[in-house]
PDB file of N, CA and C in Angstrom:
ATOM      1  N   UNK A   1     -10.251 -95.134 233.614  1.00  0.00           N
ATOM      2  CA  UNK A   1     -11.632 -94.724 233.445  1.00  0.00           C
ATOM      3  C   UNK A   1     -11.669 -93.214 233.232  1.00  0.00           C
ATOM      4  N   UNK A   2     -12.013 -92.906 232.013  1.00  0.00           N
ATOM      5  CA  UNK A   2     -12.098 -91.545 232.251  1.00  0.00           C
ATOM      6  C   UNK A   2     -13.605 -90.738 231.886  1.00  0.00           C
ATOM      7  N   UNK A   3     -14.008 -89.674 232.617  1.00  0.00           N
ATOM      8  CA  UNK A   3     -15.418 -88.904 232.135  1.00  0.00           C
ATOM      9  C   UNK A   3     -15.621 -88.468 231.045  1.00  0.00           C
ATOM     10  N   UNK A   4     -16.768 -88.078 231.142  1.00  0.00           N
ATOM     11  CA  UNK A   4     -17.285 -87.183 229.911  1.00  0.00           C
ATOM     12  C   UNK A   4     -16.378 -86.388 229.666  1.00  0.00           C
ATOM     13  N   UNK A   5     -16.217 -85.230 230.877  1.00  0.00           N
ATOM     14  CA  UNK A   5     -15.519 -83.468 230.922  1.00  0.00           C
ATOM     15  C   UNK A   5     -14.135 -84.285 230.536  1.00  0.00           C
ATOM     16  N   UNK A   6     -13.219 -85.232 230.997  1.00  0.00           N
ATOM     17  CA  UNK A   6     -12.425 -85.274 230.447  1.00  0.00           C
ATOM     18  C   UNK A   6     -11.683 -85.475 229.411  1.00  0.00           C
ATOM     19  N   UNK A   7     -12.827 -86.065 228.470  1.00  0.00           N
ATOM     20  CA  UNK A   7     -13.009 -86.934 227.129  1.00  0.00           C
ATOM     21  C   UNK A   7     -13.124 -85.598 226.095  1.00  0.00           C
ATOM     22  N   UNK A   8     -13.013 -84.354 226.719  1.00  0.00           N
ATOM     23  CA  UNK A   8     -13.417 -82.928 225.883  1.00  0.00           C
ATOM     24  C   UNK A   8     -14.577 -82.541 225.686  1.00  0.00           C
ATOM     25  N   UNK A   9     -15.769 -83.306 226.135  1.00  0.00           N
ATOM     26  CA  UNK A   9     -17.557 -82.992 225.871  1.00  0.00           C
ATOM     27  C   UNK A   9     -17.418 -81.436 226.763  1.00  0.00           C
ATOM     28  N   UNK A  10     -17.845 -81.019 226.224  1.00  0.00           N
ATOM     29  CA  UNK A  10     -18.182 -78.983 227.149  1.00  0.00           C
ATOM     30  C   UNK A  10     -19.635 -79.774 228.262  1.00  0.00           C
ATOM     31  N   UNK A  11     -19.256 -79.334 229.200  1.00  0.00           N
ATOM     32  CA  UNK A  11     -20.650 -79.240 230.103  1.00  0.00           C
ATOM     33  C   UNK A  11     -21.341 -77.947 229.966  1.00  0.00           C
ATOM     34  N   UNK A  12     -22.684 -78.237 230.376  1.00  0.00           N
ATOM     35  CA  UNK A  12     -23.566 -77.407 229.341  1.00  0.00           C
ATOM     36  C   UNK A  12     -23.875 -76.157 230.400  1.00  0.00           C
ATOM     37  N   UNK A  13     -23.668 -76.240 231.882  1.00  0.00           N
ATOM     38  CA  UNK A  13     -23.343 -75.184 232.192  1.00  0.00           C
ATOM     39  C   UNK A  13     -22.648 -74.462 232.878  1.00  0.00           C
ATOM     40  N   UNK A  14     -21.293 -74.290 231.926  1.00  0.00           N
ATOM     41  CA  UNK A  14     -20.043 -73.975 232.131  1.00  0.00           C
ATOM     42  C   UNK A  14     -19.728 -73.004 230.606  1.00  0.00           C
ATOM     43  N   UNK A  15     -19.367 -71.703 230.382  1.00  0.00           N
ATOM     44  CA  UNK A  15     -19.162 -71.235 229.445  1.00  0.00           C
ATOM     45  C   UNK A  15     -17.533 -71.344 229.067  1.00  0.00           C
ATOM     46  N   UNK A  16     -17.018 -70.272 228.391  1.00  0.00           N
ATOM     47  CA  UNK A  16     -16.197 -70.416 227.679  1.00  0.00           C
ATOM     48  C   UNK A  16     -14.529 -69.906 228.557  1.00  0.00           C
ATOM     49  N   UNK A  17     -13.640 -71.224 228.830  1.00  0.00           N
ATOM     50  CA  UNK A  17     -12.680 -70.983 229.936  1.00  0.00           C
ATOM     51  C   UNK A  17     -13.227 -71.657 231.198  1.00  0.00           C
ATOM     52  N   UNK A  18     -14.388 -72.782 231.456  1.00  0.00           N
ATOM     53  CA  UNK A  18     -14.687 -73.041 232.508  1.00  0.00           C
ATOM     54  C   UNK A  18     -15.361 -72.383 233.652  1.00  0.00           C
ATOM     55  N   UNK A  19     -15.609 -70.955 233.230  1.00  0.00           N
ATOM     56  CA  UNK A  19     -16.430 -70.367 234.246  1.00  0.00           C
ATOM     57  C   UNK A  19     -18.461 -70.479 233.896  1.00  0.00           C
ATOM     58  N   UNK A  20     -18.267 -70.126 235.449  1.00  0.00           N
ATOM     59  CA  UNK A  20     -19.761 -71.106 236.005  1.00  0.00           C
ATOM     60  C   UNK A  20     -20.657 -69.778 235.135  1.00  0.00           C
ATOM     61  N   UNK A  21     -21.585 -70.013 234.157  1.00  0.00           N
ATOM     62  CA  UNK A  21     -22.616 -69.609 233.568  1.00  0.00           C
ATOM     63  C   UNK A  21     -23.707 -68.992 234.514  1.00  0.00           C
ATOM     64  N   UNK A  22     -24.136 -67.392 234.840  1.00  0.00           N
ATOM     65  CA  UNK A  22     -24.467 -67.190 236.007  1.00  0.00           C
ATOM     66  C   UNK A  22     -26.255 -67.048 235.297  1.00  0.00           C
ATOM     67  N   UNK A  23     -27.133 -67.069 235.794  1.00  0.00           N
ATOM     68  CA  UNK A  23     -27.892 -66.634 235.422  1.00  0.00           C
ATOM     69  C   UNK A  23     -28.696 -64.807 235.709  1.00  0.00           C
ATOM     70  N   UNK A  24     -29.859 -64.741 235.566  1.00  0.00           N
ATOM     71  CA  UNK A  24     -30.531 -63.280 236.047  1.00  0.00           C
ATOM     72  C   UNK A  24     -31.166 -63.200 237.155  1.00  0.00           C
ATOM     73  N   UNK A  25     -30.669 -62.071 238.261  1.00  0.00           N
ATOM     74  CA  UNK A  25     -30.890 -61.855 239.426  1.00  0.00           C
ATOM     75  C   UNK A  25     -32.035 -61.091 239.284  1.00  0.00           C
ATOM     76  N   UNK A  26     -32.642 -61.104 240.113  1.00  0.00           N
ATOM     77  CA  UNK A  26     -34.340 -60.627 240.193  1.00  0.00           C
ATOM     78  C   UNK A  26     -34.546 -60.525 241.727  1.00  0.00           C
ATOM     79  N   UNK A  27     -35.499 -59.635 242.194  1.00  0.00           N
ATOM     80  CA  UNK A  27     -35.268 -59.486 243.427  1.00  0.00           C
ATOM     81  C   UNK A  27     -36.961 -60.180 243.666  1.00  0.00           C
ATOM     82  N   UNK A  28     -37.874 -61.124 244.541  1.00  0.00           N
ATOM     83  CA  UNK A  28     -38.993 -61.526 244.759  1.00  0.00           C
ATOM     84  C   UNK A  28     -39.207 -61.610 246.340  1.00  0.00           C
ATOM     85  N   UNK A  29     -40.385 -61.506 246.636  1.00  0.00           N
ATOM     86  CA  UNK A  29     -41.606 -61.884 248.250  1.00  0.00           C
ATOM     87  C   UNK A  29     -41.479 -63.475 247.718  1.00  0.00           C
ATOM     88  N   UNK A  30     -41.416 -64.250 248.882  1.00  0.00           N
ATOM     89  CA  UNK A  30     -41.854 -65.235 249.360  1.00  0.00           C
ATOM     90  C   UNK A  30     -43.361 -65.556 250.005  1.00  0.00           C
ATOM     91  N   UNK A  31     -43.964 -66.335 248.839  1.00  0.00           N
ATOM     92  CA  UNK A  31     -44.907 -66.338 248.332  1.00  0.00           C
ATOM     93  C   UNK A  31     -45.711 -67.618 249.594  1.00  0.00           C
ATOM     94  N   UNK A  32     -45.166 -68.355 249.696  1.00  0.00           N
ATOM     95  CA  UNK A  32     -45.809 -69.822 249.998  1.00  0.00           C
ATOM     96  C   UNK A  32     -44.310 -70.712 249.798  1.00  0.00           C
ATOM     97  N   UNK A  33     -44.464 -71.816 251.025  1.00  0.00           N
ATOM     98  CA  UNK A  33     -43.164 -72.583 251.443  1.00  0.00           C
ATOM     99  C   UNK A  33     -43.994 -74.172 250.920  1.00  0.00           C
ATOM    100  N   UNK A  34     -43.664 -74.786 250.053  1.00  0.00           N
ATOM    101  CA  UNK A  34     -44.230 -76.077 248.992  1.00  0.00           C
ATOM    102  C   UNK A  34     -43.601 -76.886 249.563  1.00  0.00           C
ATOM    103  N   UNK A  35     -43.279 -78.469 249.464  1.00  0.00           N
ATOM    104  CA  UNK A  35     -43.129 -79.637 250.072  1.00  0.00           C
ATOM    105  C   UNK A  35     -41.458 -79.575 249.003  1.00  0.00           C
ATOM    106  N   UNK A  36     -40.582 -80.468 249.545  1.00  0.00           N
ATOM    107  CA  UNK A  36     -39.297 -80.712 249.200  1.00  0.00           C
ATOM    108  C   UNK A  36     -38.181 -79.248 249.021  1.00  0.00           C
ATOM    109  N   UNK A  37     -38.745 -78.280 250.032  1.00  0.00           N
ATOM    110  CA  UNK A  37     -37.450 -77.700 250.010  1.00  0.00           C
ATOM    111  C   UNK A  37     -37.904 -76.516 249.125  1.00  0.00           C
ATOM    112  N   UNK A  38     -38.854 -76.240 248.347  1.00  0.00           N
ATOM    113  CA  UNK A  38     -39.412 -75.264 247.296  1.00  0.00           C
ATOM    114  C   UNK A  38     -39.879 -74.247 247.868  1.00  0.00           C
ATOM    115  N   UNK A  39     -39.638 -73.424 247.057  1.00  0.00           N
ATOM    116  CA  UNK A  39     -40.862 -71.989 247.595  1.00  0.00           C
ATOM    117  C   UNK A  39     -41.443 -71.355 246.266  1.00  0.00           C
ATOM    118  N   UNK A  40     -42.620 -70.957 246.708  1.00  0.00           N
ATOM    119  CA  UNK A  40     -43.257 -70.316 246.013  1.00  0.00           C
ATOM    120  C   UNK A  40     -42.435 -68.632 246.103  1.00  0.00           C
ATOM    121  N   UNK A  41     -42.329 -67.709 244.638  1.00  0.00           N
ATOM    122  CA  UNK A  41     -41.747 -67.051 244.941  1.00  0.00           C
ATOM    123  C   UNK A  41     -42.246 -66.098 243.984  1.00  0.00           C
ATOM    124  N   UNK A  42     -43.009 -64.822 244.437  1.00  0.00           N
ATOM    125  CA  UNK A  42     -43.494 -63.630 243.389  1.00  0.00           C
ATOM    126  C   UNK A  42     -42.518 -62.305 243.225  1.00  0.00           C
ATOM    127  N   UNK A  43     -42.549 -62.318 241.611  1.00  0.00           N
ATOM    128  CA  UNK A  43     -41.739 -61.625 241.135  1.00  0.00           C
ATOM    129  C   UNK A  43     -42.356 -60.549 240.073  1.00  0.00           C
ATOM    130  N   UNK A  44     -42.286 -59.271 240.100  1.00  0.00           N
ATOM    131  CA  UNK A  44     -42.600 -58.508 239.434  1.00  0.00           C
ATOM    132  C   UNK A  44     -44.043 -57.838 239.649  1.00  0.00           C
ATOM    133  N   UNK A  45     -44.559 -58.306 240.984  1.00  0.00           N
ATOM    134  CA  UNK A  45     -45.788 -58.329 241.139  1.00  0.00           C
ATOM    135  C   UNK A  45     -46.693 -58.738 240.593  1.00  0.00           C
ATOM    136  N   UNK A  46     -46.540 -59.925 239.701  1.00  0.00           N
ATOM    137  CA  UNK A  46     -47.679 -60.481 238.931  1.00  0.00           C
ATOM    138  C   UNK A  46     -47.441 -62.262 238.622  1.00  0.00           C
ATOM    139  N   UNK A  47     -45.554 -61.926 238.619  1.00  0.00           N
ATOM    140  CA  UNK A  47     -45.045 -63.220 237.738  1.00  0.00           C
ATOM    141  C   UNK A  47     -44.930 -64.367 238.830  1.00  0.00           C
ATOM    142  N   UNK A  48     -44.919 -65.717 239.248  1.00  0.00           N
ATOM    143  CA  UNK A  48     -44.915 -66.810 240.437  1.00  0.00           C
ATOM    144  C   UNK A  48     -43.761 -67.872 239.590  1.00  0.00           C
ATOM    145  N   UNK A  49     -42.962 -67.575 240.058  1.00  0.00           N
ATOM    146  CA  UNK A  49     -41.592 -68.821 239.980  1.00  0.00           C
ATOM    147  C   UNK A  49     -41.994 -69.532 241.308  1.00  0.00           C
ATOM    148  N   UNK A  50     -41.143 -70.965 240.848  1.00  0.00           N
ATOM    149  CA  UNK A  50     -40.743 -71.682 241.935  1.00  0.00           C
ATOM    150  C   UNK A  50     -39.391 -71.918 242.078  1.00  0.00           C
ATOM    151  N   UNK A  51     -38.708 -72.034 243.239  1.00  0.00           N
ATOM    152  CA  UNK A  51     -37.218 -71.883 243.534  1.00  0.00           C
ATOM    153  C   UNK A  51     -36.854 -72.386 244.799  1.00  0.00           C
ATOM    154  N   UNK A  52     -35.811 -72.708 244.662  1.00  0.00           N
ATOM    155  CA  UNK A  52     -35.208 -74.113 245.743  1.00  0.00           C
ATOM    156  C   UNK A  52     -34.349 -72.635 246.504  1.00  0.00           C
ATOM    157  N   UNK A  53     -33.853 -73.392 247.656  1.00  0.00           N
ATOM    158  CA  UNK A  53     -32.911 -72.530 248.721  1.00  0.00           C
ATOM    159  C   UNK A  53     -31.554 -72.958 247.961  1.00  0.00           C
ATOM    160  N   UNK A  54     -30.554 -71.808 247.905  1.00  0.00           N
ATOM    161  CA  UNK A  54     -29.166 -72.124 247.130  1.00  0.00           C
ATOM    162  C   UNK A  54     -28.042 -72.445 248.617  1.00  0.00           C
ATOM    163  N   UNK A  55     -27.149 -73.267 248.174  1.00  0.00           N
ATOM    164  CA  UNK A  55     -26.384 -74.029 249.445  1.00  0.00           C
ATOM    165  C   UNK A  55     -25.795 -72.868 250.128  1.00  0.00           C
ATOM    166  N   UNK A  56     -25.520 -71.743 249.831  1.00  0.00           N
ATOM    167  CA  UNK A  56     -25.167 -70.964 250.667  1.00  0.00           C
ATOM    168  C   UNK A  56     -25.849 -70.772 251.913  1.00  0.00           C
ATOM    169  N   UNK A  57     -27.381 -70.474 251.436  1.00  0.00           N
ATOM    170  CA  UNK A  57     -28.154 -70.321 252.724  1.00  0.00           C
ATOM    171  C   UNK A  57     -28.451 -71.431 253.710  1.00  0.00           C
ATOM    172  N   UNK A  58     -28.697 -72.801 252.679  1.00  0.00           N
ATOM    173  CA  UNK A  58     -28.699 -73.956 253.744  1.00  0.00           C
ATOM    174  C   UNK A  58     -27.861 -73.888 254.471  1.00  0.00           C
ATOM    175  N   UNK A  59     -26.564 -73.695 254.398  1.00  0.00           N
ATOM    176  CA  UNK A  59     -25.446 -73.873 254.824  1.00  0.00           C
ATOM    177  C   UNK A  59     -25.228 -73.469 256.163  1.00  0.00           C
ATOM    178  N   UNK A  60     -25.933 -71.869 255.992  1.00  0.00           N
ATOM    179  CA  UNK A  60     -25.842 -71.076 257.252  1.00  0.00           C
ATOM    180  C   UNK A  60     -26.759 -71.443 258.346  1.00  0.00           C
ATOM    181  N   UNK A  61     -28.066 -72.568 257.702  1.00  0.00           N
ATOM    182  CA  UNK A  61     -29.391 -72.410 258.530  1.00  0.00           C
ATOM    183  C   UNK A  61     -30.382 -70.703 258.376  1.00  0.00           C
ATOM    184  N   UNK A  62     -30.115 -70.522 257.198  1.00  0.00           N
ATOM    185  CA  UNK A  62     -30.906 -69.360 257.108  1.00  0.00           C
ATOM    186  C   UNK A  62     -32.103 -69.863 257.214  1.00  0.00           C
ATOM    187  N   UNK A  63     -33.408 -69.358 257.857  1.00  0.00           N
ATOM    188  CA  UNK A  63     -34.661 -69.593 257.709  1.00  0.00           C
ATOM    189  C   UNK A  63     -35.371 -68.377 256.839  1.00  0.00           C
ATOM    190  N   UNK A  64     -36.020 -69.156 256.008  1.00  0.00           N
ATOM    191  CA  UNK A  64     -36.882 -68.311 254.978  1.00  0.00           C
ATOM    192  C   UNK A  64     -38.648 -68.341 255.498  1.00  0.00           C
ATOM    193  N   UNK A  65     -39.412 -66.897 255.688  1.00  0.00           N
ATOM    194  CA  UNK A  65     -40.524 -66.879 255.635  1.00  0.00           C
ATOM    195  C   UNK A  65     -41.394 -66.719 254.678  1.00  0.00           C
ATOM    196  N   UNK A  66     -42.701 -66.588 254.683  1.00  0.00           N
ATOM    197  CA  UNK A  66     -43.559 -66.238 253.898  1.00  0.00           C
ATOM    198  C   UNK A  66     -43.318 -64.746 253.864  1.00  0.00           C
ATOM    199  N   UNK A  67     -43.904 -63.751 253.210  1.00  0.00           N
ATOM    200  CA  UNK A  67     -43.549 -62.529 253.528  1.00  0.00           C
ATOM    201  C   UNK A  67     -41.832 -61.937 253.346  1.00  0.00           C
ATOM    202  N   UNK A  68     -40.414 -62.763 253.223  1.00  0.00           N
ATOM    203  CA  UNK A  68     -39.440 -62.462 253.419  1.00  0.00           C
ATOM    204  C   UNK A  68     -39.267 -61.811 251.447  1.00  0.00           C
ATOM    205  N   UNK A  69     -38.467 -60.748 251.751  1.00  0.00           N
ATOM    206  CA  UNK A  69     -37.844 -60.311 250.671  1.00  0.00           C
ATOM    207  C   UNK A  69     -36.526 -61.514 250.042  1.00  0.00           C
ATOM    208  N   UNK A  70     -36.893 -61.627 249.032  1.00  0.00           N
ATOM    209  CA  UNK A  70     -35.413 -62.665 248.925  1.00  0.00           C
ATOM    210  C   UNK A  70     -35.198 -62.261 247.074  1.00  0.00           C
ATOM    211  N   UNK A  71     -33.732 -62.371 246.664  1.00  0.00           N
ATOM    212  CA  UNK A  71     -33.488 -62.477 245.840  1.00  0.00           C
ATOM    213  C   UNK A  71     -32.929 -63.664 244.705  1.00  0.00           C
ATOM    214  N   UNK A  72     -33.679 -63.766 243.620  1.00  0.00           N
ATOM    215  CA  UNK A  72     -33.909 -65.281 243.006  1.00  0.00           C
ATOM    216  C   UNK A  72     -32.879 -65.076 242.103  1.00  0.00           C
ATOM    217  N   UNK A  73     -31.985 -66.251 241.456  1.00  0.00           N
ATOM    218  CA  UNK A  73     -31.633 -66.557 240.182  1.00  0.00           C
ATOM    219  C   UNK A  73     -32.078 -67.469 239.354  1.00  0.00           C
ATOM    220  N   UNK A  74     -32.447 -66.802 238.169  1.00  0.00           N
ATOM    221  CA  UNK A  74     -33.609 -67.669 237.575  1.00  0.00           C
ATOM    222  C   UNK A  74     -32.515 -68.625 236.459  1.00  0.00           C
ATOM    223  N   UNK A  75     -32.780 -69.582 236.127  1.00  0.00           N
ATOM    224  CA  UNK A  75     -32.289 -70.407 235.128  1.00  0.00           C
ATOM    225  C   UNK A  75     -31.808 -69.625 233.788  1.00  0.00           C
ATOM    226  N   UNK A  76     -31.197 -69.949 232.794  1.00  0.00           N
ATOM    227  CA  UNK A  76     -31.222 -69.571 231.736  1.00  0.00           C
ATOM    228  C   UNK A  76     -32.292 -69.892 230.710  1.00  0.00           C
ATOM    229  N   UNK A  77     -32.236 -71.457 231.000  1.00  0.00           N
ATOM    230  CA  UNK A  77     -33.202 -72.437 230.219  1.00  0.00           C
ATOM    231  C   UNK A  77     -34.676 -72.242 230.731  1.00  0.00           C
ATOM    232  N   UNK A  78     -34.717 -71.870 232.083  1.00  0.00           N
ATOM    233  CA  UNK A  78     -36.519 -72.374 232.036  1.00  0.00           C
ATOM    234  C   UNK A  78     -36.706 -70.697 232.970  1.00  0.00           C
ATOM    235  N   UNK A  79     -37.184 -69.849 232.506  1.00  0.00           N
ATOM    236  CA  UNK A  79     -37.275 -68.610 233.509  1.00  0.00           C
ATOM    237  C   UNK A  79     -38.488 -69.029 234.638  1.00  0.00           C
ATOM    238  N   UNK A  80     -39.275 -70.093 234.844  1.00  0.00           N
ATOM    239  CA  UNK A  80     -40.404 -70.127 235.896  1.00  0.00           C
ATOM    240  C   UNK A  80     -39.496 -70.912 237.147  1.00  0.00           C
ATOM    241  N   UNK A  81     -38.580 -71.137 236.755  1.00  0.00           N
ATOM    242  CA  UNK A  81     -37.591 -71.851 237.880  1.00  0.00           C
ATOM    243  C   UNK A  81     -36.153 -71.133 238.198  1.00  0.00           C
ATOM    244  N   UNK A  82     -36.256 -71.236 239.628  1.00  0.00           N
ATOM    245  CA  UNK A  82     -34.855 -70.512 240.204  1.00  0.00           C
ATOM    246  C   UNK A  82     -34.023 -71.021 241.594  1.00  0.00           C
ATOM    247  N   UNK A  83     -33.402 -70.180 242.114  1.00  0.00           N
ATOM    248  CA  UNK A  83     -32.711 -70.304 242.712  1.00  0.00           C
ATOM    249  C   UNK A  83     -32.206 -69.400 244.069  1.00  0.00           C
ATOM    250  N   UNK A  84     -32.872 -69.438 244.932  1.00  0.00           N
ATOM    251  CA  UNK A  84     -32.568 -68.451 246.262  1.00  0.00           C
ATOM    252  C   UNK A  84     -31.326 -68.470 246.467  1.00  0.00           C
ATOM    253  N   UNK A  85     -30.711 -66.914 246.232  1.00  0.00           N
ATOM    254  CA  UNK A  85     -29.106 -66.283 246.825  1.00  0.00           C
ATOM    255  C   UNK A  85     -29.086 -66.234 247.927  1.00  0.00           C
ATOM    256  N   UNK A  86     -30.132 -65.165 248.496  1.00  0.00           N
ATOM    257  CA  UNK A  86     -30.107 -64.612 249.718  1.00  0.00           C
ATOM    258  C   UNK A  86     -31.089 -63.756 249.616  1.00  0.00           C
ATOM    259  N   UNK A  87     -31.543 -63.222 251.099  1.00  0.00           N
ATOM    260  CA  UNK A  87     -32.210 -62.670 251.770  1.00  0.00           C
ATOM    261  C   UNK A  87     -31.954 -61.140 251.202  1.00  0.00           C
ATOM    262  N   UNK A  88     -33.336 -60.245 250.903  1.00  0.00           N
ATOM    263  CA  UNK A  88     -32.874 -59.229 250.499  1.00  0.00           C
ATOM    264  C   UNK A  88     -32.769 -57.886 251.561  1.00  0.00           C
TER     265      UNK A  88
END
């Protein structure tokens, strides 16, 4: 049985040599805490992404507030969606 990745298909986000495709770091306030794990997250003082906690922080049990400085990675593909690094 063999996969896709092994069959030679490129996964789409993985660049060139297998390394992980990073996206743009942005630094945002924690805006509002949304149902499934989401946060509301303001950026630039005007702009409102939404963005999941990244496994690092689950990992640790970091708790995120309203009010907390945190820094987002936003997608490549969709910039209103991201990704919490860490605490800024």
């Amino acid at each position: 049985m063999t996969s896709a990745v092994a069959a030679g298909t490129a996964r789409q986000d993985r660049g060139p040599h297998g390394v992980r495709r990073r996206g743009v770091e942005i630094e945002g306030i924690v805006e509002a805490q949304l149902p499934s794990g989401l946060y509301r997250v303001e950026i630039d003082g005007a702009r409102r992404i939404t963005a999941h906690v990244g496994a690092g922080l689950e990992r640790n049990f970091i708790r995120l507030l309203v009010g907390d400085r945190v820094v987002v990675e936003l997608t490549p593909r969709d910039l209103t969606r991201g990704r919490i690094i860490r605490k800024a």
